[in-house]
Every structure is written in C-alpha cells, then in structure tokens.
PDB file of N, CA and C in Angstrom:
ATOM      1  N   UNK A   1      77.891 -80.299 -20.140  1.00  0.00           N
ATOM      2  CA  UNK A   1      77.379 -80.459 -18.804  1.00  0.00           C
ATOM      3  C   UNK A   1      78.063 -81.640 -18.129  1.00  0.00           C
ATOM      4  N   UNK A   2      78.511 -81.589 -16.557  1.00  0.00           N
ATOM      5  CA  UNK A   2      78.676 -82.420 -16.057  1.00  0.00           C
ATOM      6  C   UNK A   2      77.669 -83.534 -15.605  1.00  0.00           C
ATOM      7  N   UNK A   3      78.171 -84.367 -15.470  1.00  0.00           N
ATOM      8  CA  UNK A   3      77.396 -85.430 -14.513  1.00  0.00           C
ATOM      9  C   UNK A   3      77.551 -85.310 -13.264  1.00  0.00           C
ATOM     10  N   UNK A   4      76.160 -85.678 -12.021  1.00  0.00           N
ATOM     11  CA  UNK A   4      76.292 -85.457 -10.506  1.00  0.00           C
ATOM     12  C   UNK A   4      76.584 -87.015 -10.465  1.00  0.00           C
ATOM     13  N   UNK A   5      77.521 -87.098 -10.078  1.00  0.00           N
ATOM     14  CA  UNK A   5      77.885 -88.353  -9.413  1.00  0.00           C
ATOM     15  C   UNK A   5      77.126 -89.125  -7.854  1.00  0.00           C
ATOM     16  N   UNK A   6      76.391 -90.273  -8.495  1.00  0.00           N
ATOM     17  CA  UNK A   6      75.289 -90.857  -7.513  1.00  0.00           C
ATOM     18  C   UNK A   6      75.693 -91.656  -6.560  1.00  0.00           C
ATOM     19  N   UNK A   7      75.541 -91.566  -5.250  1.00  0.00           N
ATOM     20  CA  UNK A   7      75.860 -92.746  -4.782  1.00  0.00           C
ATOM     21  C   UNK A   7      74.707 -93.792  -4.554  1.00  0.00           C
ATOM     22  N   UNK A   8      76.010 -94.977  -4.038  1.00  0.00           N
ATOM     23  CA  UNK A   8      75.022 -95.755  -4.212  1.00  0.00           C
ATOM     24  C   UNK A   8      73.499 -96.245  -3.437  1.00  0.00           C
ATOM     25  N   UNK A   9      72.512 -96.661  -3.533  1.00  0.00           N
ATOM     26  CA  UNK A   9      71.618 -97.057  -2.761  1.00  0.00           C
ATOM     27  C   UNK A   9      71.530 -98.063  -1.358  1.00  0.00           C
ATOM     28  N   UNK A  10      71.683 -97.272  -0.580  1.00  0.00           N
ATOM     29  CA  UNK A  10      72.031 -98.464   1.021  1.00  0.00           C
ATOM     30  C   UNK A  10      70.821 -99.416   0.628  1.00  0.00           C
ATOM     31  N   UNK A  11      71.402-100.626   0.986  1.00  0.00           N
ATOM     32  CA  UNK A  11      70.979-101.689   1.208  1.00  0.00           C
ATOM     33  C   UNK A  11      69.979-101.774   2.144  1.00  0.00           C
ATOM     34  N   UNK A  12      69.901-100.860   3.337  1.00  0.00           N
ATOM     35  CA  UNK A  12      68.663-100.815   3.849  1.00  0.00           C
ATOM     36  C   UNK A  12      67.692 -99.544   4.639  1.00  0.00           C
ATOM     37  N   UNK A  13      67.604 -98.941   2.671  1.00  0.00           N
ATOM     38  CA  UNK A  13      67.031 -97.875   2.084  1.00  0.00           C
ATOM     39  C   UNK A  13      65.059 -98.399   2.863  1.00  0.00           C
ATOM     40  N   UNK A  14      64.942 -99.125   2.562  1.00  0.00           N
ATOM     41  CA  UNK A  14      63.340 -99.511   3.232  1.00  0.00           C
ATOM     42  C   UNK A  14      63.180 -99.977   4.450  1.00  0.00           C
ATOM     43  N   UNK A  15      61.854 -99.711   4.579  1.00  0.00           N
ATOM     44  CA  UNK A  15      61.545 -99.385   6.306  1.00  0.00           C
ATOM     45  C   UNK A  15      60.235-100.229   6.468  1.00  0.00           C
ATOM     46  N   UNK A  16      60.445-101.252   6.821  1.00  0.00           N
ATOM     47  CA  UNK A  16      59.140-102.084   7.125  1.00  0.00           C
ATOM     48  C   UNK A  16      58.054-100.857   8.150  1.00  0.00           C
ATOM     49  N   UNK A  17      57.035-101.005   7.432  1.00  0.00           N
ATOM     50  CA  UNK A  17      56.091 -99.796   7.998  1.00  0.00           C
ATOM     51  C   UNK A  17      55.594-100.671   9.369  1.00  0.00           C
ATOM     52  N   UNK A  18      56.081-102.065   9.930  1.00  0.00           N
ATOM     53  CA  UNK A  18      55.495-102.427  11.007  1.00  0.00           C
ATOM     54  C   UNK A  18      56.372-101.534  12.518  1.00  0.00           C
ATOM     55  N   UNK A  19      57.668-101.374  11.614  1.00  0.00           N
ATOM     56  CA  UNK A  19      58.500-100.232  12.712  1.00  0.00           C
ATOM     57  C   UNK A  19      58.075 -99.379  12.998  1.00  0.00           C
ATOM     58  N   UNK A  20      57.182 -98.719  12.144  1.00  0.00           N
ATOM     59  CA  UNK A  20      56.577 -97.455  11.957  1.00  0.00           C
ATOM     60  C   UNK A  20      55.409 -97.717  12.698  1.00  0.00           C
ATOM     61  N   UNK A  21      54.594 -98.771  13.311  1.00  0.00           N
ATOM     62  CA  UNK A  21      53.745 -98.706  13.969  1.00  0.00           C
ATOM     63  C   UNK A  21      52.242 -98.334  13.281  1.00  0.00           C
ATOM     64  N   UNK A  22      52.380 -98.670  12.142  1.00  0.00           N
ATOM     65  CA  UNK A  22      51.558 -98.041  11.109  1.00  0.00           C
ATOM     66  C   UNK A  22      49.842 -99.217  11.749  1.00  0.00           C
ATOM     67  N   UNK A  23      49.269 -98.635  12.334  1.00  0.00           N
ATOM     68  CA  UNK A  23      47.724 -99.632  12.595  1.00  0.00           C
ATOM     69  C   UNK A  23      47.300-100.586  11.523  1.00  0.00           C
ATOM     70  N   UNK A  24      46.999-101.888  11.919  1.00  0.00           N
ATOM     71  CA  UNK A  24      46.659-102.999  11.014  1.00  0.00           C
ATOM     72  C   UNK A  24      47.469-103.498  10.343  1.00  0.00           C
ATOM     73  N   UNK A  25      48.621-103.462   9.909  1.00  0.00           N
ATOM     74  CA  UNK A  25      50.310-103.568   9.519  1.00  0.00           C
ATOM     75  C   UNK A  25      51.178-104.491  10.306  1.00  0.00           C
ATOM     76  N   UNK A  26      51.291-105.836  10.964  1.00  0.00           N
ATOM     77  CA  UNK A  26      52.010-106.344  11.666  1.00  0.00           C
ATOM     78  C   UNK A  26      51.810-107.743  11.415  1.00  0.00           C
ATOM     79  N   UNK A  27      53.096-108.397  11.511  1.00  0.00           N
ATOM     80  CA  UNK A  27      53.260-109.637  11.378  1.00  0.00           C
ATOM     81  C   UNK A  27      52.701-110.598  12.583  1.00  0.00           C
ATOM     82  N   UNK A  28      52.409-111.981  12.376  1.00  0.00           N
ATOM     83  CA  UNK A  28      52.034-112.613  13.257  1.00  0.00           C
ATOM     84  C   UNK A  28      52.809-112.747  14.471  1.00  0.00           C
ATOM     85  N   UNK A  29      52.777-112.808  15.550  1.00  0.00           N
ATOM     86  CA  UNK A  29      53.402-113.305  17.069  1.00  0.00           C
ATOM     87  C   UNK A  29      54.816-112.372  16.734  1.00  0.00           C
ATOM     88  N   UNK A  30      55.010-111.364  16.871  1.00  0.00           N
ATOM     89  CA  UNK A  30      56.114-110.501  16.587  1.00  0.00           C
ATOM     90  C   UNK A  30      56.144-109.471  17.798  1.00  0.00           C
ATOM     91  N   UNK A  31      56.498-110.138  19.045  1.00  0.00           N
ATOM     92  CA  UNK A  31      56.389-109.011  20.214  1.00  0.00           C
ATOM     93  C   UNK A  31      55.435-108.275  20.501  1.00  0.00           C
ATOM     94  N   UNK A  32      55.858-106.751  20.474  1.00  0.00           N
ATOM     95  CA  UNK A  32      55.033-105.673  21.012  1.00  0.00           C
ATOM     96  C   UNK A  32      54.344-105.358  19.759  1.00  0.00           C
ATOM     97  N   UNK A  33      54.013-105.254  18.672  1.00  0.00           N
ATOM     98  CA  UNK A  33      53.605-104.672  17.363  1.00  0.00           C
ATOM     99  C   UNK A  33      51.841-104.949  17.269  1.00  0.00           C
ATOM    100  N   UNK A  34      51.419-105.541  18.242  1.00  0.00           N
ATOM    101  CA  UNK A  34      50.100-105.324  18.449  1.00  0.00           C
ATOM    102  C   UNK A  34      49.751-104.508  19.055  1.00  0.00           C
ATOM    103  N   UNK A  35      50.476-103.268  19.438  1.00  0.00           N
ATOM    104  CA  UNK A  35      50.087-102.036  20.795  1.00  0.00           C
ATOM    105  C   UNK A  35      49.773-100.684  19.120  1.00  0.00           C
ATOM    106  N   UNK A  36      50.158-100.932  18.167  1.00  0.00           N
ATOM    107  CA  UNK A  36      50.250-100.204  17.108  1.00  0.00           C
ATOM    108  C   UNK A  36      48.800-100.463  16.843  1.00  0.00           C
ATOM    109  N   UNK A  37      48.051-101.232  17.101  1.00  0.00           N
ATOM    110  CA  UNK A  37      46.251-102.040  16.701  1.00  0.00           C
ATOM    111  C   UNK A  37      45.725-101.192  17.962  1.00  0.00           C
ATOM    112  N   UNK A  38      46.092-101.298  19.269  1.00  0.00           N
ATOM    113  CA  UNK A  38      45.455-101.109  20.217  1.00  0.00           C
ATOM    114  C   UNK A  38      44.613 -99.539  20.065  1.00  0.00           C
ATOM    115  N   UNK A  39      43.632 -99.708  20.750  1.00  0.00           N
ATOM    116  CA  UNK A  39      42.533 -98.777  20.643  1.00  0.00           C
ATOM    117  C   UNK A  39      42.562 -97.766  21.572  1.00  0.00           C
ATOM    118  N   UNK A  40      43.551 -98.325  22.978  1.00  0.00           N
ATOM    119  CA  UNK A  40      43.640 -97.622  23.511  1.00  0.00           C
ATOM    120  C   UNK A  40      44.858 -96.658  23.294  1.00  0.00           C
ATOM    121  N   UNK A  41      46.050 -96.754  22.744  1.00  0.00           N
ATOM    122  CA  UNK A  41      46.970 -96.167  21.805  1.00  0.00           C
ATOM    123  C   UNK A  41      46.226 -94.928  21.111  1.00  0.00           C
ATOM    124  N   UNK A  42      45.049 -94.779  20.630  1.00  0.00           N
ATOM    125  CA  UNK A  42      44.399 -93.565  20.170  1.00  0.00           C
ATOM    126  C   UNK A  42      43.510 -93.335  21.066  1.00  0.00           C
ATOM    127  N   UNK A  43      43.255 -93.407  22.179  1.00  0.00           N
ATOM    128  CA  UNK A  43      42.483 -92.390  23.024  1.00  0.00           C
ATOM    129  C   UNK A  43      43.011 -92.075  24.306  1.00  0.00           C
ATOM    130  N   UNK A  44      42.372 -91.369  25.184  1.00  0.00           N
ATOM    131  CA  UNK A  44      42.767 -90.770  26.156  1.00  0.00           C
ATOM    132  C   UNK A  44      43.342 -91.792  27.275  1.00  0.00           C
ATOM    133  N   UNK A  45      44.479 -91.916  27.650  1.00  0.00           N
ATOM    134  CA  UNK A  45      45.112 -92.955  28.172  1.00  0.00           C
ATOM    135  C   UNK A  45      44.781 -93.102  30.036  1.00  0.00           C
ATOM    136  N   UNK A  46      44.421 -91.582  30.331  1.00  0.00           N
ATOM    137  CA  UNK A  46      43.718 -91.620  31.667  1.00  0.00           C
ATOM    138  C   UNK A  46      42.773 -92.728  31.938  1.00  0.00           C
ATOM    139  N   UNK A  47      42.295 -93.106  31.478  1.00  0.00           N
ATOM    140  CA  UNK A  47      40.694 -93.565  30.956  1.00  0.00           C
ATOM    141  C   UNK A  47      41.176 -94.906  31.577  1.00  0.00           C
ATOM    142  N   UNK A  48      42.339 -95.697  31.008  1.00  0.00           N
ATOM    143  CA  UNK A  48      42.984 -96.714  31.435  1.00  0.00           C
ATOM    144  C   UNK A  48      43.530 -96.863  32.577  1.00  0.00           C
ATOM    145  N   UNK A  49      44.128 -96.089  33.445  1.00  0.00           N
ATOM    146  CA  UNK A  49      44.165 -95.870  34.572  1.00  0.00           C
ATOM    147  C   UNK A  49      43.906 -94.953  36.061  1.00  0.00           C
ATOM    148  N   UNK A  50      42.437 -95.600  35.868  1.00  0.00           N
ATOM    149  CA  UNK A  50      41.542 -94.380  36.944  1.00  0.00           C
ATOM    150  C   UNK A  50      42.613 -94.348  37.961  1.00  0.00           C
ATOM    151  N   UNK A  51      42.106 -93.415  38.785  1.00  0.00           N
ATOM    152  CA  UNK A  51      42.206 -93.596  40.589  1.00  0.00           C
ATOM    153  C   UNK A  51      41.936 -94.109  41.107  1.00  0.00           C
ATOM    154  N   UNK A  52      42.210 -94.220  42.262  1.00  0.00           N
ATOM    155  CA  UNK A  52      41.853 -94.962  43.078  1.00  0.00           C
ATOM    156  C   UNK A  52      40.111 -95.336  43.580  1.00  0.00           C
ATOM    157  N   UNK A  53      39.708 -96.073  43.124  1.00  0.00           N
ATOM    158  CA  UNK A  53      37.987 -95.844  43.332  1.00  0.00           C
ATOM    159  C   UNK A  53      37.284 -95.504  42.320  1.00  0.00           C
ATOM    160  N   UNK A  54      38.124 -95.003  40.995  1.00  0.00           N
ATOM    161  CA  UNK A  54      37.706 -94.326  39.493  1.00  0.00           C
ATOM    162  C   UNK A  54      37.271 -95.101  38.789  1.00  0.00           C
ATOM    163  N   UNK A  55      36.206 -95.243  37.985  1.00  0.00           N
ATOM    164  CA  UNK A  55      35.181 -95.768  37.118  1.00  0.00           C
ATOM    165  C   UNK A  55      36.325 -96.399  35.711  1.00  0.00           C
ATOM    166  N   UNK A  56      35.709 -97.583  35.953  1.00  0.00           N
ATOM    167  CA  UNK A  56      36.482 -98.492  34.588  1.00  0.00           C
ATOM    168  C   UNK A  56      36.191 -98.355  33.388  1.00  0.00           C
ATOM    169  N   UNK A  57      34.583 -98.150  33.426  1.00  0.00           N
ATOM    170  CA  UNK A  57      33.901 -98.509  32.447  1.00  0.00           C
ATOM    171  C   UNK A  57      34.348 -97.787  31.070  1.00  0.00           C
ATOM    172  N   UNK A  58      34.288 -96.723  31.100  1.00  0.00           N
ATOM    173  CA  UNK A  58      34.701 -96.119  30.064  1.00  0.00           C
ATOM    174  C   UNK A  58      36.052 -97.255  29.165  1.00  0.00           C
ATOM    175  N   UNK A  59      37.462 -97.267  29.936  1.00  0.00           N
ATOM    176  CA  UNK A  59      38.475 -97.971  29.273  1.00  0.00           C
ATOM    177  C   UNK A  59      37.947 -99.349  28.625  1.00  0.00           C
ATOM    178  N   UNK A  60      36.772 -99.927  29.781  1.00  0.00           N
ATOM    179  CA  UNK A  60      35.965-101.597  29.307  1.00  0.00           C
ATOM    180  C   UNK A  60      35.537-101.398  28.013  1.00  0.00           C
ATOM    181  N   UNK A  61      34.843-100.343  27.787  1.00  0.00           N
ATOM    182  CA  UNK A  61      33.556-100.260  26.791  1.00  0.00           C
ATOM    183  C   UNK A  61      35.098-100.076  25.353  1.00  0.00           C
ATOM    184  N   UNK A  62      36.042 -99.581  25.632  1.00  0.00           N
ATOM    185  CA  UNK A  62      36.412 -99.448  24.471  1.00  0.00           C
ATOM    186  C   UNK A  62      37.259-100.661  23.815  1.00  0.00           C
ATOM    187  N   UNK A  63      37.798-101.313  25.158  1.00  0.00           N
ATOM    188  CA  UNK A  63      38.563-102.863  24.921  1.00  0.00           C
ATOM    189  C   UNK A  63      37.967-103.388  24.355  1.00  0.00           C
ATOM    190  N   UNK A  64      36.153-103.439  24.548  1.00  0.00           N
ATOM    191  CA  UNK A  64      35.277-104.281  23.681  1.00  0.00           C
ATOM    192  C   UNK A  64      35.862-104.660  22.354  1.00  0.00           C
ATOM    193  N   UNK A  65      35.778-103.809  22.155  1.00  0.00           N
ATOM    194  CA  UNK A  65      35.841-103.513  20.354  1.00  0.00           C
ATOM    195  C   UNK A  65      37.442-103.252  19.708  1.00  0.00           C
ATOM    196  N   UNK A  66      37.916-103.575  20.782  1.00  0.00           N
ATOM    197  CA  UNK A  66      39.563-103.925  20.351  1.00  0.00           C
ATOM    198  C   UNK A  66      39.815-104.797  19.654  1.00  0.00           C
ATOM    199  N   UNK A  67      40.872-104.982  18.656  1.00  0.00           N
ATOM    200  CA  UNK A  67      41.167-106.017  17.815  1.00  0.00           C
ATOM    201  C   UNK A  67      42.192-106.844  18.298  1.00  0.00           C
ATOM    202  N   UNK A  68      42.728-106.406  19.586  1.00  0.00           N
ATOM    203  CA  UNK A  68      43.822-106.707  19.844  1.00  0.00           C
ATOM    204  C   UNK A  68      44.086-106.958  21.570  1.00  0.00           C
ATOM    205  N   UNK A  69      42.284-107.274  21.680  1.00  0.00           N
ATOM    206  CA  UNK A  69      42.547-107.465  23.257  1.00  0.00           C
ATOM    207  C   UNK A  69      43.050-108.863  23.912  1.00  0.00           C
ATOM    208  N   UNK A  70      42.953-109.238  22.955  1.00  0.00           N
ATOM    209  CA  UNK A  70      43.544-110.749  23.780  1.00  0.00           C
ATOM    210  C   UNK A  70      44.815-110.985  23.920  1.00  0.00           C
ATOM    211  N   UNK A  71      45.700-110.338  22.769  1.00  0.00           N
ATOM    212  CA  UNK A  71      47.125-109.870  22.812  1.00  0.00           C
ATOM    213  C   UNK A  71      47.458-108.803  24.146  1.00  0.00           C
ATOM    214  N   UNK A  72      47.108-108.411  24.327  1.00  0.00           N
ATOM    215  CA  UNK A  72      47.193-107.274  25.474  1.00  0.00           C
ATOM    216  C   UNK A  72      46.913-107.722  26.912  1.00  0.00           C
ATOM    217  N   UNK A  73      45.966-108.653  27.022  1.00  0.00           N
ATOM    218  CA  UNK A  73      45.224-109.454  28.058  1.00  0.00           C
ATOM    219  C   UNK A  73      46.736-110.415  28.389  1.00  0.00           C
ATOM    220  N   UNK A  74      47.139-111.335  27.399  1.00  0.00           N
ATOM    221  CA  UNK A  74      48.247-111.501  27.350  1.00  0.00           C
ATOM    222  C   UNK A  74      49.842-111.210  28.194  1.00  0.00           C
ATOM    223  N   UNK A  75      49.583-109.950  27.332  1.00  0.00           N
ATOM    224  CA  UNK A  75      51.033-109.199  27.689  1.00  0.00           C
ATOM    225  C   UNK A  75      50.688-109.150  29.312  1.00  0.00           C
ATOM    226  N   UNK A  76      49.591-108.489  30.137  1.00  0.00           N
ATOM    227  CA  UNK A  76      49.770-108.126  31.017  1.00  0.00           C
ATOM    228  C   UNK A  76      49.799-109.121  32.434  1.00  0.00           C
ATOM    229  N   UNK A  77      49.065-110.546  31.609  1.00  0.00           N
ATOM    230  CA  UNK A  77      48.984-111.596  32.584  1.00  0.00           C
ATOM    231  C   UNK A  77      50.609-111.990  32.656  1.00  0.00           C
ATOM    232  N   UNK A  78      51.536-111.800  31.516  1.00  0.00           N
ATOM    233  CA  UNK A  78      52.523-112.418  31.082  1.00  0.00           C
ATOM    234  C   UNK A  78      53.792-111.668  32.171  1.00  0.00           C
ATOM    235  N   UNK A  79      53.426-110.619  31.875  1.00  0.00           N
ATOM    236  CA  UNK A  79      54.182-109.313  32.720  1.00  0.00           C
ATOM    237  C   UNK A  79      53.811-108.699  33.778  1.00  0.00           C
ATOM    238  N   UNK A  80      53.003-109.617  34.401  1.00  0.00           N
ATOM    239  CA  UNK A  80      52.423-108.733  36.226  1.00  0.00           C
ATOM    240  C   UNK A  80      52.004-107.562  36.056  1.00  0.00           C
ATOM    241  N   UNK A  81      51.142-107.127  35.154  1.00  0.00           N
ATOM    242  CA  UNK A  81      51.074-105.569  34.574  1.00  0.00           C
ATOM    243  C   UNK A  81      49.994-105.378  36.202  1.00  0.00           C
ATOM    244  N   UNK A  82      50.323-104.737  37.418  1.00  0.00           N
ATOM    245  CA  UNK A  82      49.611-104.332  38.177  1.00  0.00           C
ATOM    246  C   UNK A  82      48.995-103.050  38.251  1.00  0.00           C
ATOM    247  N   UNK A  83      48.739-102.483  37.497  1.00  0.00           N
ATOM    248  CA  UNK A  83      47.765-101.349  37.135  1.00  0.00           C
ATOM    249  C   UNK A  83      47.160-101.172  35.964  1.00  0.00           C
ATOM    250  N   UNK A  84      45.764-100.134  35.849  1.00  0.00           N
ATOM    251  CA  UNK A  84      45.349-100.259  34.835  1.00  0.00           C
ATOM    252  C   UNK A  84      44.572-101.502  34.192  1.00  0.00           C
ATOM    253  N   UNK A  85      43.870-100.677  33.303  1.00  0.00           N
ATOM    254  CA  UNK A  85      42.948-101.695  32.326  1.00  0.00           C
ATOM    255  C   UNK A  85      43.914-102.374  31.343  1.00  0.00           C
ATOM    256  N   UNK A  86      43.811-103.725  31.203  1.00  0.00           N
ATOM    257  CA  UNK A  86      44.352-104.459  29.865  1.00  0.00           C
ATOM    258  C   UNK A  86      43.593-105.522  29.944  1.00  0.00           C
ATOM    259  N   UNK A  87      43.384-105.613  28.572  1.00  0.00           N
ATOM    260  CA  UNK A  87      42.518-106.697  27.781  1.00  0.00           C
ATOM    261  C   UNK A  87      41.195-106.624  28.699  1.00  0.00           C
ATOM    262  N   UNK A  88      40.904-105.556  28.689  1.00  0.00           N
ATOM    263  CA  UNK A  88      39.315-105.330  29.041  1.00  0.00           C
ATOM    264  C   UNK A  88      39.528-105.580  30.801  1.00  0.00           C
ATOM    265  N   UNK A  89      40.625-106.042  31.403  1.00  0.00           N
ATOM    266  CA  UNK A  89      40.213-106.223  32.736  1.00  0.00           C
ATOM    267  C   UNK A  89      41.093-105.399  33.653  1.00  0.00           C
ATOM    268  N   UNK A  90      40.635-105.185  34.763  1.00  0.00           N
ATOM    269  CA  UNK A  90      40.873-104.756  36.165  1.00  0.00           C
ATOM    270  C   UNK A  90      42.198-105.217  36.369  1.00  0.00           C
ATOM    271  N   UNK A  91      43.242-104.684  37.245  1.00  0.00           N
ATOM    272  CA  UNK A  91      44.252-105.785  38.051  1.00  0.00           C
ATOM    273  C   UNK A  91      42.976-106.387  39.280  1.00  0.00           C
ATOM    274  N   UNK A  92      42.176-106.083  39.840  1.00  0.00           N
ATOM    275  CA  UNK A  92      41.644-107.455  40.323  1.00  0.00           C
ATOM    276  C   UNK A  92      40.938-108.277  39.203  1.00  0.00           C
ATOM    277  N   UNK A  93      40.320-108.161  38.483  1.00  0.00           N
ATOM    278  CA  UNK A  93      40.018-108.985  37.766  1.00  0.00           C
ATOM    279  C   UNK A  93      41.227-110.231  37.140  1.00  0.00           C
ATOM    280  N   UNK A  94      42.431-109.901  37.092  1.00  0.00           N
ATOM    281  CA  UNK A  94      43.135-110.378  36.256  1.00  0.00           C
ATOM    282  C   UNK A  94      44.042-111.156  37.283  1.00  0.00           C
ATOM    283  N   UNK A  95      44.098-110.527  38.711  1.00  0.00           N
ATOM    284  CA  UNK A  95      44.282-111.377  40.059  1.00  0.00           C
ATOM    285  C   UNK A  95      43.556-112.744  39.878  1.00  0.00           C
ATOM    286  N   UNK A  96      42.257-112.526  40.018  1.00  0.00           N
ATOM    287  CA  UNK A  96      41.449-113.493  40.255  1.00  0.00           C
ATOM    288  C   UNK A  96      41.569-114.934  38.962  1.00  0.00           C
ATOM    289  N   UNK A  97      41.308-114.038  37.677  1.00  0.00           N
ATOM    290  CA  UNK A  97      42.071-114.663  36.266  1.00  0.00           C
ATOM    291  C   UNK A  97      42.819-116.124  36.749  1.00  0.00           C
ATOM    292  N   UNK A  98      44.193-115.476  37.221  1.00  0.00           N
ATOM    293  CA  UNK A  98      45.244-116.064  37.434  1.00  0.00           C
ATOM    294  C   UNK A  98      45.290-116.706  38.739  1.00  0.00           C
ATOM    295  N   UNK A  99      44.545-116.705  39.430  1.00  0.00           N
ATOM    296  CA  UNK A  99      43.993-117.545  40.958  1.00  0.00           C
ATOM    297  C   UNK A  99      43.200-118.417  40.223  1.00  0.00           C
ATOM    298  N   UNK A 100      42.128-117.819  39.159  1.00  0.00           N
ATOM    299  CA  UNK A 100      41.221-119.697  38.949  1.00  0.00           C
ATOM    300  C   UNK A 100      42.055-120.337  37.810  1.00  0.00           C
ATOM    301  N   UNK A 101      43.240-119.851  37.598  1.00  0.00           N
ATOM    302  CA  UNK A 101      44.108-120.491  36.120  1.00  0.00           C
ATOM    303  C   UNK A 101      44.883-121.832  37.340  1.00  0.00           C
ATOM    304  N   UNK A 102      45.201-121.350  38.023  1.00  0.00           N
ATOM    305  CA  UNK A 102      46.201-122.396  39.093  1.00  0.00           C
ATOM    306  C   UNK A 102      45.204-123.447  39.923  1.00  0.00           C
TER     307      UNK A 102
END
C-alpha cells in the first residue's frame, strides 16, 4: 500500500469563535464584538426602529435585560447613531443625553 501524502497544517488552521460572533464569547474593549451579546441581534429588528410616531416600548423592555447595553449606548452616542433604539434610548433621548453631558 501506498502512503497519501499529507500536507502540511496552515498555521492559521483555528478560528477564534469571537469572529464567529458566537454570543457570550468576546474579549474585553475589542470593537464591535459586543453586537454578537446584543439582544436585539436575536429579535425582530423592526421593533428597534418604529415609525414615525411608533411605540418604543417594546425595543425598551428588551434593552432592559441586555448584557450589553451600555456598550451599545456607547457606540451610538460615539457615532451620531440618529435613528432607532440603542442602549435602551430614543435618538431624542440620547439628544438630550448629550445636551446635559456638555
């Protein structure tokens, strides 16, 4: 019998599962890799950005219980995020935020 001739093993054969976005899996202060935690990432993403005049509450009630709202609260104060719910708040809410921060 012959032998199958193997090659060799790439050097970067492994895959940090934080690439993978794998929930609860992420290193400290490492960019975006807290959106992989986010709660809103598994549910209906409408929810986060009503219409015009459209009920918050629903997206609020679930930020509650986010693990990862203050990271997100964050990102969006950080990045002018002008729509949508993040870190539990309104863009007016997060207007105002940043009016009593100054």
């Amino acid at each position: 019998m012959s032998e199958i001739p193997h090659a060799p093993v790439p050097s970067n054969w492994f895959v940090d599962p934080v690439y993978l976005g794998v929930p609860g899996v992420r290193p400290e202060n490492d960019g975006l890799t807290w959106q992989g935690d986010a709660l809103c990432a598994q549910t209906d993403p409408e929810a986060f950005f009503p219409e015009k005049g459209g009920s918050t509450r629903e997206a609020k009630r679930i930020c509650e219980s986010c693990e990862v709202r203050s990271e997100c609260l964050d990102y969006a104060l950080e990045n002018d995020e002008r729509f949508g719910i993040w870190g539990g708040l309104s863009e007016r809410e997060r207007r105002k935020l940043r009016r009593d921060a100054v």
